[in-house]
N, C-alpha and C. Protein backbone atom coordinates (compact mmCIF):
# COMPACT_ATOMS: atom_id res chain seq x y z
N UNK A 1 -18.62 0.88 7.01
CA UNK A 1 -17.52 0.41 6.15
C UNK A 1 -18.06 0.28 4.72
N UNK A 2 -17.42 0.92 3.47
CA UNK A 2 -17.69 0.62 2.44
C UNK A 2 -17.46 -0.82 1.84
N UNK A 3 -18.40 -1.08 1.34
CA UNK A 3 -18.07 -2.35 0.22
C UNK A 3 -16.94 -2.59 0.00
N UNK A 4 -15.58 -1.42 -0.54
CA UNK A 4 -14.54 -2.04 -1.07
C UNK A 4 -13.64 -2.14 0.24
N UNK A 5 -13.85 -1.62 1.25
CA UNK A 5 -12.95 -1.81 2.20
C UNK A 5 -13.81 -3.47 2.59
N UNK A 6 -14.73 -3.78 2.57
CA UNK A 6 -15.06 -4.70 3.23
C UNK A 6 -14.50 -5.87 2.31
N UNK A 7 -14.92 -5.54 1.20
CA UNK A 7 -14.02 -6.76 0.34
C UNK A 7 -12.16 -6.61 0.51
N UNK A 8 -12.19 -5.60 0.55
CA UNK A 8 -10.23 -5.55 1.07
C UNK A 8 -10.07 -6.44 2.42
N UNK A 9 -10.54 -6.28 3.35
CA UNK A 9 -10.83 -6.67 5.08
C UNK A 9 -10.70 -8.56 4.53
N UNK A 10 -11.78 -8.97 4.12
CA UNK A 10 -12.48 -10.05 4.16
C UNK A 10 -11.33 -10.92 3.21
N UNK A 11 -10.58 -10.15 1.95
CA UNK A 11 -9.63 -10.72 1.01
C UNK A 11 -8.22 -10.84 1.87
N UNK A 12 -8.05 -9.83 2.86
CA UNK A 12 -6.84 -10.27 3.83
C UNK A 12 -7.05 -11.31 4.93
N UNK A 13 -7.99 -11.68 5.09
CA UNK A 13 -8.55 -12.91 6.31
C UNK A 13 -8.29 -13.80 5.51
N UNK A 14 -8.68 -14.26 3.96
CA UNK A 14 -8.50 -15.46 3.53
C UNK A 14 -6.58 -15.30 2.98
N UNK A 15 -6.05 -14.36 2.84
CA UNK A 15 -5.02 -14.04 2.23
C UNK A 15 -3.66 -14.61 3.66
N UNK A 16 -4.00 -14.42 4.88
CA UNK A 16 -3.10 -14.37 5.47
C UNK A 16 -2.63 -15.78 5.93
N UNK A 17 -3.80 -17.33 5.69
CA UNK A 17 -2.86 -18.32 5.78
C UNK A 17 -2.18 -18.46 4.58
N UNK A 18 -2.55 -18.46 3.69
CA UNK A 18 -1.82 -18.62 2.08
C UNK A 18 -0.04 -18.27 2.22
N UNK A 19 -0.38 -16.93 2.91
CA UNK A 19 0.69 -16.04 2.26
C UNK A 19 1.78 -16.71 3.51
N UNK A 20 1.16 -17.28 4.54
CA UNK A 20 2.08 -17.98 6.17
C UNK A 20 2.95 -19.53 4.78
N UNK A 21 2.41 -20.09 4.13
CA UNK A 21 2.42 -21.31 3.39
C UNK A 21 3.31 -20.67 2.72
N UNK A 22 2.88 -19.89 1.65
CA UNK A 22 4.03 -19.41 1.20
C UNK A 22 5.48 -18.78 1.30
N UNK A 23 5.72 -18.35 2.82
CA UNK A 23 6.80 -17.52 2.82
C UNK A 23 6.45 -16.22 2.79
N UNK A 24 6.13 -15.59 2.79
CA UNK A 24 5.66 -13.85 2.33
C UNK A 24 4.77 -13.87 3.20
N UNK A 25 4.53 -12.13 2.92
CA UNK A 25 3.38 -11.26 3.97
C UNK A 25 2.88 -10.79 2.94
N UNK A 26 1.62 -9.93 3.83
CA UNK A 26 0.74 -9.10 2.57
C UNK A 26 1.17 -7.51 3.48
N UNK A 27 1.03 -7.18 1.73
CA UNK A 27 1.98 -5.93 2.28
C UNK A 27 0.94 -4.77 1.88
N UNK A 28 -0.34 -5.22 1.42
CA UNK A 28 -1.72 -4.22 1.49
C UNK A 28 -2.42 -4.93 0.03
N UNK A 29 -4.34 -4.87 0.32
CA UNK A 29 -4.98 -5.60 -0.67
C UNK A 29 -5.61 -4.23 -1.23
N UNK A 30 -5.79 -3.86 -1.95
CA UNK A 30 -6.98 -2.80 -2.86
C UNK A 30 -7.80 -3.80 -3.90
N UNK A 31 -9.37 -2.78 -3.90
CA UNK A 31 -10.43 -3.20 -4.56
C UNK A 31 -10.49 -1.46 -5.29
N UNK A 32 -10.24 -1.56 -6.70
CA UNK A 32 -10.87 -0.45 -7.17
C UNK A 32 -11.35 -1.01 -8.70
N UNK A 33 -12.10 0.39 -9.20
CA UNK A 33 -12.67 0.23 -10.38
C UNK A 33 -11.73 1.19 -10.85
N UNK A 34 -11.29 0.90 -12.07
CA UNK A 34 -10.50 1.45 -12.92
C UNK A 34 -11.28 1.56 -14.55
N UNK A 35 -11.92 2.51 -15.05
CA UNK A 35 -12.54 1.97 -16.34
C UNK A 35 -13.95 1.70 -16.19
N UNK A 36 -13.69 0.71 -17.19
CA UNK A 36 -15.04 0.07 -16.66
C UNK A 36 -14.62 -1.32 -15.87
N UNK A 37 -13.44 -1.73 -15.45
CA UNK A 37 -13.44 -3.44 -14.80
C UNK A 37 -12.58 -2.74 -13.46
N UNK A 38 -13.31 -3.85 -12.62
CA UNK A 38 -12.66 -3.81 -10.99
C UNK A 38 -11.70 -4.15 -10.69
N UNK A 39 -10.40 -4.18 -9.98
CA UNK A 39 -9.46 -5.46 -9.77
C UNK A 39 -9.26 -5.05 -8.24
N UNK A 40 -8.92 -6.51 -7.79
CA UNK A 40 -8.90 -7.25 -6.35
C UNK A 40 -7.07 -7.50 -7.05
N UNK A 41 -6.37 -6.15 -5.83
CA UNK A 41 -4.95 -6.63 -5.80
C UNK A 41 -4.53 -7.04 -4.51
N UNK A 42 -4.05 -8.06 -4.34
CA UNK A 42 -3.26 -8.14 -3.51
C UNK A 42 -1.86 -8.09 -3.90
N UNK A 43 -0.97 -7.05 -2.40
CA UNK A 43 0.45 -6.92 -3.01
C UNK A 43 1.37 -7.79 -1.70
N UNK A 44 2.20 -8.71 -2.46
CA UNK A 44 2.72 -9.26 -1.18
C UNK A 44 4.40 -8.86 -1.26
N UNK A 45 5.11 -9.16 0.16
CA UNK A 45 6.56 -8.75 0.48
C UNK A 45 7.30 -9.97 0.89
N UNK A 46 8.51 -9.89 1.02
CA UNK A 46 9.13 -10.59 1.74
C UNK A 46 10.95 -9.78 2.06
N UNK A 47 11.44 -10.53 2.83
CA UNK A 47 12.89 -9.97 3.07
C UNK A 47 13.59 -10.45 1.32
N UNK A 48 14.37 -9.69 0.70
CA UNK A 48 14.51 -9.97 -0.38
C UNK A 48 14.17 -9.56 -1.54
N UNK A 49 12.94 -9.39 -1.67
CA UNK A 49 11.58 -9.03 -2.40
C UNK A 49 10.89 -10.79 -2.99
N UNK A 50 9.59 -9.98 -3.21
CA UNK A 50 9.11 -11.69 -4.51
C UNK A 50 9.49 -12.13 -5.40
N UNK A 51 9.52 -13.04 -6.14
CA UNK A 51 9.71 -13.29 -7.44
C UNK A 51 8.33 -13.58 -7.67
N UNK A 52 8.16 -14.21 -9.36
CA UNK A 52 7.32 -14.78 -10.26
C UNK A 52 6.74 -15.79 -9.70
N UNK A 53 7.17 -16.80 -9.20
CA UNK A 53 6.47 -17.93 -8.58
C UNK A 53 5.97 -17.55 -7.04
N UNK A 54 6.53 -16.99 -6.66
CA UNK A 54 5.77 -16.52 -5.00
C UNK A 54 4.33 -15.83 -5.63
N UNK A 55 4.62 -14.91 -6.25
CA UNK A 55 3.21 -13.75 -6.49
C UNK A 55 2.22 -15.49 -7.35
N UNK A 56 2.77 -16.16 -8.52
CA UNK A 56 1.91 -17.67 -9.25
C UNK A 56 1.42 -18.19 -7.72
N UNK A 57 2.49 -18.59 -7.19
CA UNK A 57 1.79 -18.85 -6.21
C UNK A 57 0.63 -18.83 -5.19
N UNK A 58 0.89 -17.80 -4.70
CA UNK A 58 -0.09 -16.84 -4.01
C UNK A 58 -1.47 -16.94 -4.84
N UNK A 59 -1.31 -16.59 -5.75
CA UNK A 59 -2.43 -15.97 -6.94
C UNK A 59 -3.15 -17.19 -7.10
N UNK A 60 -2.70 -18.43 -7.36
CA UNK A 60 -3.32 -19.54 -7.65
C UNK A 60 -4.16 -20.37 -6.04
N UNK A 61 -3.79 -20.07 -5.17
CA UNK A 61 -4.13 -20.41 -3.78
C UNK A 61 -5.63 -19.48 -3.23
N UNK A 62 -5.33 -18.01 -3.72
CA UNK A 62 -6.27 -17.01 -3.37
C UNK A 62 -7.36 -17.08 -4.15
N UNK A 63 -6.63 -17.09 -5.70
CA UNK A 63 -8.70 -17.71 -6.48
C UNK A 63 -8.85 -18.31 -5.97
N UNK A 64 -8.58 -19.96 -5.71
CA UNK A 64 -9.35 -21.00 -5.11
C UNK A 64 -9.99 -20.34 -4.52
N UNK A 65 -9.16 -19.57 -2.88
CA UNK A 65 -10.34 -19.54 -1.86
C UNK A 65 -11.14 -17.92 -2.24
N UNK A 66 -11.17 -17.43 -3.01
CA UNK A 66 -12.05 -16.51 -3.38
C UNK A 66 -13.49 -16.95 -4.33
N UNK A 67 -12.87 -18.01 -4.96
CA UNK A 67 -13.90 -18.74 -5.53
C UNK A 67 -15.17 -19.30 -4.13
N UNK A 68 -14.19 -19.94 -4.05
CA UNK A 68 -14.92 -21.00 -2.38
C UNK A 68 -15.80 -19.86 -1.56
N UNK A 69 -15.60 -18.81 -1.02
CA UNK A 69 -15.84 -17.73 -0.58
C UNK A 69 -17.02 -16.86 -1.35
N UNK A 70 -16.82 -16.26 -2.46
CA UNK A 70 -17.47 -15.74 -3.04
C UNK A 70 -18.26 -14.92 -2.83
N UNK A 71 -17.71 -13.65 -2.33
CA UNK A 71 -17.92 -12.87 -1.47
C UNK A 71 -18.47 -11.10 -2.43
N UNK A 72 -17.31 -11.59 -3.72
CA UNK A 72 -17.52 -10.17 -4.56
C UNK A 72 -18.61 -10.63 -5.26
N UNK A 73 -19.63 -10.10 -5.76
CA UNK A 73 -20.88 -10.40 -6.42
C UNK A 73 -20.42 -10.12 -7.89
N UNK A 74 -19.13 -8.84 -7.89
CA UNK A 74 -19.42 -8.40 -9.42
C UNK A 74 -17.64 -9.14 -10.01
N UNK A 75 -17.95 -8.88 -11.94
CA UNK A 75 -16.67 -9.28 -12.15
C UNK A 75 -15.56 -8.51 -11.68
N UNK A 76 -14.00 -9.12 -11.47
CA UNK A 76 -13.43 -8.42 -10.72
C UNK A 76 -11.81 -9.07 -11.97
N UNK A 77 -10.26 -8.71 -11.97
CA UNK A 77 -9.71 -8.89 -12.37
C UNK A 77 -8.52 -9.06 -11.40
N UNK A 78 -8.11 -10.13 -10.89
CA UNK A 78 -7.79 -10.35 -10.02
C UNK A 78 -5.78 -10.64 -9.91
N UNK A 79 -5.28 -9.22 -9.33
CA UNK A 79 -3.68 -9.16 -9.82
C UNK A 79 -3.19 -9.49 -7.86
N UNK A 80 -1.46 -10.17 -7.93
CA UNK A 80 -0.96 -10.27 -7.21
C UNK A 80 0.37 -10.22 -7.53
N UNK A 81 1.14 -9.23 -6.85
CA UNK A 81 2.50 -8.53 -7.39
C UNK A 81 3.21 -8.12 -5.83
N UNK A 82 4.37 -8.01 -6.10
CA UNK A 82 5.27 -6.77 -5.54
C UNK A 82 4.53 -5.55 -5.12
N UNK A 83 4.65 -4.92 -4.39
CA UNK A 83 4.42 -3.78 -4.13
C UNK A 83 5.01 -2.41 -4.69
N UNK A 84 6.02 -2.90 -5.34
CA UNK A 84 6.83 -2.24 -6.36
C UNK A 84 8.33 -1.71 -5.27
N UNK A 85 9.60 -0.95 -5.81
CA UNK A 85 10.05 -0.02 -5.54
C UNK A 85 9.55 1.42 -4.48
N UNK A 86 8.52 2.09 -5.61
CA UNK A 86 7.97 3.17 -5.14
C UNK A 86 6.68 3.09 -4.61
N UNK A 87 6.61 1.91 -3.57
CA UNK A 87 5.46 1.43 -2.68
C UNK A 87 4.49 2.40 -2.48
N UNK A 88 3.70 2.72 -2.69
CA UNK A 88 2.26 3.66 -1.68
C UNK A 88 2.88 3.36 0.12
N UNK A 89 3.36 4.02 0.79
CA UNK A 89 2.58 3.86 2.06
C UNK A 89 1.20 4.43 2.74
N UNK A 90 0.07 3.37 2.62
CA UNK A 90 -0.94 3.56 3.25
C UNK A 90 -1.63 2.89 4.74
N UNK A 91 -0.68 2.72 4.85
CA UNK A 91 -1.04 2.29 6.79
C UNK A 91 0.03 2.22 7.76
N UNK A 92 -0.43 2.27 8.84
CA UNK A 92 0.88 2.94 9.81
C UNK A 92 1.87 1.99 9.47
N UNK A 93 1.58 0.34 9.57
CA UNK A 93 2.81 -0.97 9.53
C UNK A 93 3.37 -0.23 7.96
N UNK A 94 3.16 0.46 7.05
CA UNK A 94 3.87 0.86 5.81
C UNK A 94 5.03 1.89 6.74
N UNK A 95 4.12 2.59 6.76
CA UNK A 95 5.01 3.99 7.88
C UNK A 95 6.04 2.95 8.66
N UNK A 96 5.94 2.39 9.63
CA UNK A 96 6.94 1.96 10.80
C UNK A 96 8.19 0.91 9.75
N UNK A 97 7.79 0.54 8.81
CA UNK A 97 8.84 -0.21 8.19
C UNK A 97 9.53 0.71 7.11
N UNK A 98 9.25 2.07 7.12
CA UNK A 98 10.23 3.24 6.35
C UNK A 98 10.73 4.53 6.78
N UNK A 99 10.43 3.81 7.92
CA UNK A 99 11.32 5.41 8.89
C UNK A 99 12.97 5.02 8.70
N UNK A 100 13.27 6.24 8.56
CA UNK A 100 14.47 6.81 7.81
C UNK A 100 14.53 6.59 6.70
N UNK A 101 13.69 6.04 5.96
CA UNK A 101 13.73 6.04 4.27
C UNK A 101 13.34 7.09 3.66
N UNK A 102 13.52 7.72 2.55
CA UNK A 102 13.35 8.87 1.41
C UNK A 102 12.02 8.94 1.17
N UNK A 103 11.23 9.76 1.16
CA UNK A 103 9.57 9.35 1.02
C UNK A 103 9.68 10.51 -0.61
N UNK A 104 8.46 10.43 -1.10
CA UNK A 104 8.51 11.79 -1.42
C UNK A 104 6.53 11.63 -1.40
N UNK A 105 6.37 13.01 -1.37
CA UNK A 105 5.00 13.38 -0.62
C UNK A 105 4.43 13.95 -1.67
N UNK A 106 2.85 14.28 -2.06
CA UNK A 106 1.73 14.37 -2.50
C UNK A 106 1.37 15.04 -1.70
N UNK A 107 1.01 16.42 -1.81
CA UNK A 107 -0.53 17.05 -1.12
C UNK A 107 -1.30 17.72 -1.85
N UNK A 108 -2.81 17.57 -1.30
CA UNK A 108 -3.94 18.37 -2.25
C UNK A 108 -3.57 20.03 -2.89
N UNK A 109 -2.98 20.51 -2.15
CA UNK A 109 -2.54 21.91 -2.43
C UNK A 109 -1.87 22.11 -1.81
N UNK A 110 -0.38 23.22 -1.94
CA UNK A 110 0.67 23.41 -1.03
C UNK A 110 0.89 23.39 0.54
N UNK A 111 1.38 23.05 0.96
CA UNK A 111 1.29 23.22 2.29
C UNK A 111 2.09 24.07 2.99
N UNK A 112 1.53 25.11 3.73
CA UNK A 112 1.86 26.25 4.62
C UNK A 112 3.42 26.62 4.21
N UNK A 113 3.57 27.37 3.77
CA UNK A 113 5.42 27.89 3.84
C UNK A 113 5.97 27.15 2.50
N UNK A 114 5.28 26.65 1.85
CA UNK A 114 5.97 25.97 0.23
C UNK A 114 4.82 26.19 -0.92
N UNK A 115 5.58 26.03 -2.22
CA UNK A 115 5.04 26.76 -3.15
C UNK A 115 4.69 25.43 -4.31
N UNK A 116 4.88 24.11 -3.78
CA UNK A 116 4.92 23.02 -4.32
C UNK A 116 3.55 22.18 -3.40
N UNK A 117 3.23 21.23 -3.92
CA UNK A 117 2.27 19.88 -3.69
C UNK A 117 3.06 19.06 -3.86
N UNK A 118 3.98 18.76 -4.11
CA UNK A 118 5.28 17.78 -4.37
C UNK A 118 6.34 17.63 -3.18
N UNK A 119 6.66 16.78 -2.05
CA UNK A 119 7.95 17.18 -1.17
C UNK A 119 8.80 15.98 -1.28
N UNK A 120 9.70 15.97 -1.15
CA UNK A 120 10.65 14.93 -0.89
C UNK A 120 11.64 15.16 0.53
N UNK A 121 11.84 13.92 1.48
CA UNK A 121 12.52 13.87 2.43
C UNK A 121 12.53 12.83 3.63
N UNK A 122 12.97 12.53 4.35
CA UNK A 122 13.41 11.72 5.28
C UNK A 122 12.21 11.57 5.89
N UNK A 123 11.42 10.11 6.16
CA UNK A 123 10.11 9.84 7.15
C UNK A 123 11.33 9.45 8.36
N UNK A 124 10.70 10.48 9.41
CA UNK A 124 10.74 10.81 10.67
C UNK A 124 10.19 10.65 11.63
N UNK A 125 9.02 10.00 11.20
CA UNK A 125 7.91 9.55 12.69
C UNK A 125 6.47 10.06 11.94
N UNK A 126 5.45 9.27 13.06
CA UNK A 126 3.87 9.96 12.59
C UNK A 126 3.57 9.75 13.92
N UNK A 127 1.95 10.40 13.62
CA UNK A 127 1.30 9.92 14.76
C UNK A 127 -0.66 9.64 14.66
N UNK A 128 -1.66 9.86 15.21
CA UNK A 128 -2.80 10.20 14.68
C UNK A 128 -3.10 11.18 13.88
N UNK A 129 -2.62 12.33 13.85
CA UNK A 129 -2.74 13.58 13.24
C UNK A 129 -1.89 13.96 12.11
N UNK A 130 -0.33 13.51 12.54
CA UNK A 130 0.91 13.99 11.24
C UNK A 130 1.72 13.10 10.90
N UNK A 131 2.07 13.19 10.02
CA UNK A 131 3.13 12.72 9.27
C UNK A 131 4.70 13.52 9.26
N UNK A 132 5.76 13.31 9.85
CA UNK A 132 7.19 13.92 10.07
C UNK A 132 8.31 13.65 9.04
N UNK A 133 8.53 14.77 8.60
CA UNK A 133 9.54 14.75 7.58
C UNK A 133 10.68 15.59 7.73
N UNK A 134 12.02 14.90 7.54
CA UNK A 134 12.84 16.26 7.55
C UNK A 134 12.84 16.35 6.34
N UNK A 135 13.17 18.07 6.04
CA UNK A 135 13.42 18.24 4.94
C UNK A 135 14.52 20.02 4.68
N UNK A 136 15.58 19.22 4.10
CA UNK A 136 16.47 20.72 4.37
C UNK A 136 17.12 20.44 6.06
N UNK A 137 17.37 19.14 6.27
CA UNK A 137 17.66 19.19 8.05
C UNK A 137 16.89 19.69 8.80
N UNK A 138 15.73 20.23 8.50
CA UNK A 138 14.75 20.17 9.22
C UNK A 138 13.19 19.23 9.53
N UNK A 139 13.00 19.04 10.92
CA UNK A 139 11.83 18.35 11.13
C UNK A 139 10.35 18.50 10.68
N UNK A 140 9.59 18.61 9.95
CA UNK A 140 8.45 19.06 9.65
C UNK A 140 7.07 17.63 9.88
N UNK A 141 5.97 18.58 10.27
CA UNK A 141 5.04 17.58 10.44
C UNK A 141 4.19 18.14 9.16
N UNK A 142 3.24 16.99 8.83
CA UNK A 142 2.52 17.77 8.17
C UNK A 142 1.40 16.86 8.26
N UNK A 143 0.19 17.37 8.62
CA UNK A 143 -1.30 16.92 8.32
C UNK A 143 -1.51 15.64 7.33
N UNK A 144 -2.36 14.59 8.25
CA UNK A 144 -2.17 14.04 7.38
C UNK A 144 -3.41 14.03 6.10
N UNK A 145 -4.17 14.66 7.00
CA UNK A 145 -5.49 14.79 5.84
C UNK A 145 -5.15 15.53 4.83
N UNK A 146 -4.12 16.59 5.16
CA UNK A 146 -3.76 17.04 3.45
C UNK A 146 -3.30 16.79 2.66
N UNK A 147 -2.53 15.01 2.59
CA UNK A 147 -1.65 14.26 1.71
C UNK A 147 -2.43 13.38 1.18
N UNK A 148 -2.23 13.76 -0.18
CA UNK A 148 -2.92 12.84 -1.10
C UNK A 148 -2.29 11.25 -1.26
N UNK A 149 -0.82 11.47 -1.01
CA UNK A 149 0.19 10.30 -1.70
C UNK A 149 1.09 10.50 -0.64
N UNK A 150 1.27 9.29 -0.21
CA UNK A 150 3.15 9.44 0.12
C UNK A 150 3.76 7.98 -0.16
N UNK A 151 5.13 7.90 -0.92
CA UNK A 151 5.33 7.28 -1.13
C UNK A 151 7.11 6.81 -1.06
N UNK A 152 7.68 5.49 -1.20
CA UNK A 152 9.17 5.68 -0.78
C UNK A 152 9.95 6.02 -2.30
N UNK A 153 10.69 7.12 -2.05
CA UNK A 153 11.41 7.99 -3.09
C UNK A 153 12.70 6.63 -3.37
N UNK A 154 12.59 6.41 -4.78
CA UNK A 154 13.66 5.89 -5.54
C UNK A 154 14.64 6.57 -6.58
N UNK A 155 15.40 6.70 -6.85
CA UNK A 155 16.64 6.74 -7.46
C UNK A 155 17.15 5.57 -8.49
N UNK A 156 17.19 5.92 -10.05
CA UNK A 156 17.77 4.78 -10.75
C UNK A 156 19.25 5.74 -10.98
């Protein structure tokens, strides 16, 4: 396990009574370096969505116990938000809570029979191996190692 997954792992163990106190779930933590500074996000959900004081909330509960903990050695910049609209889904519980929703897809280079890295269409199911999309009324799987991004397609 890398470092940042281990600090992601270890930031959702202290994250998940907080977020029981608060009302909300965690809806996925990332550790990246951006630049030159790190940030420790946690993104939380609820039925509804968050507001301002749920994410104050949260945020003020999690330094404490990240302080107490002190687990990251280096400086880190430490955000807690929404997951946005156009969420990342990156783990299956993302997947199972957007089937039948609009995705639109990311892949490293086209995939078989299209002339795009870009797809948009209906999440349809996954499994260990694929990711299911209709698209055009049709069912398509597609690899998941060849998707860079998938994410839920919005409309303003």
């Amino acid at each position: 396990m890398s470092k940042h997954a281990d600090y992601e792992l270890k930031t959702e163990e202290l994250l998940g009574p907080i977020v029981a106190e608060c009302g909300v779930e965690i809806y996925d933590v990332e550790y990246v370096k951006e630049g030159a500074d790190y940030y420790l996000r946690a993104y939380i959900d609820k039925e509804g969505g968050v507001n301002i004081d749920d994410c104050e909330n949260v945020s003020r509960r999690l330094s404490d116990a990240l302080d107490a903990a002190d687990f990251i050695p280096d400086a880190y910049i430490l955000e807690v938000s929404s997951p946005g609209l156009g969420r990342k889904l990156t783990k299956d519980r993302h997947l199972d809570r957007s089937m039948g929703d609009e995705v639109d897809i990311r892949f490293y280079k086209p995939p078989d029979g299209y002339k795009t890295k870009e797809l948009s269409g209906t999440l349809d199911g996954y499994d260990a191996e694929k990711i299911y999309v209709i698209i055009d009324g049709e069912r398509t799987g597609f690899d998941r190692k060849a998707i860079a991004q998938i994410r839920l397609a919005f409309d303003f």
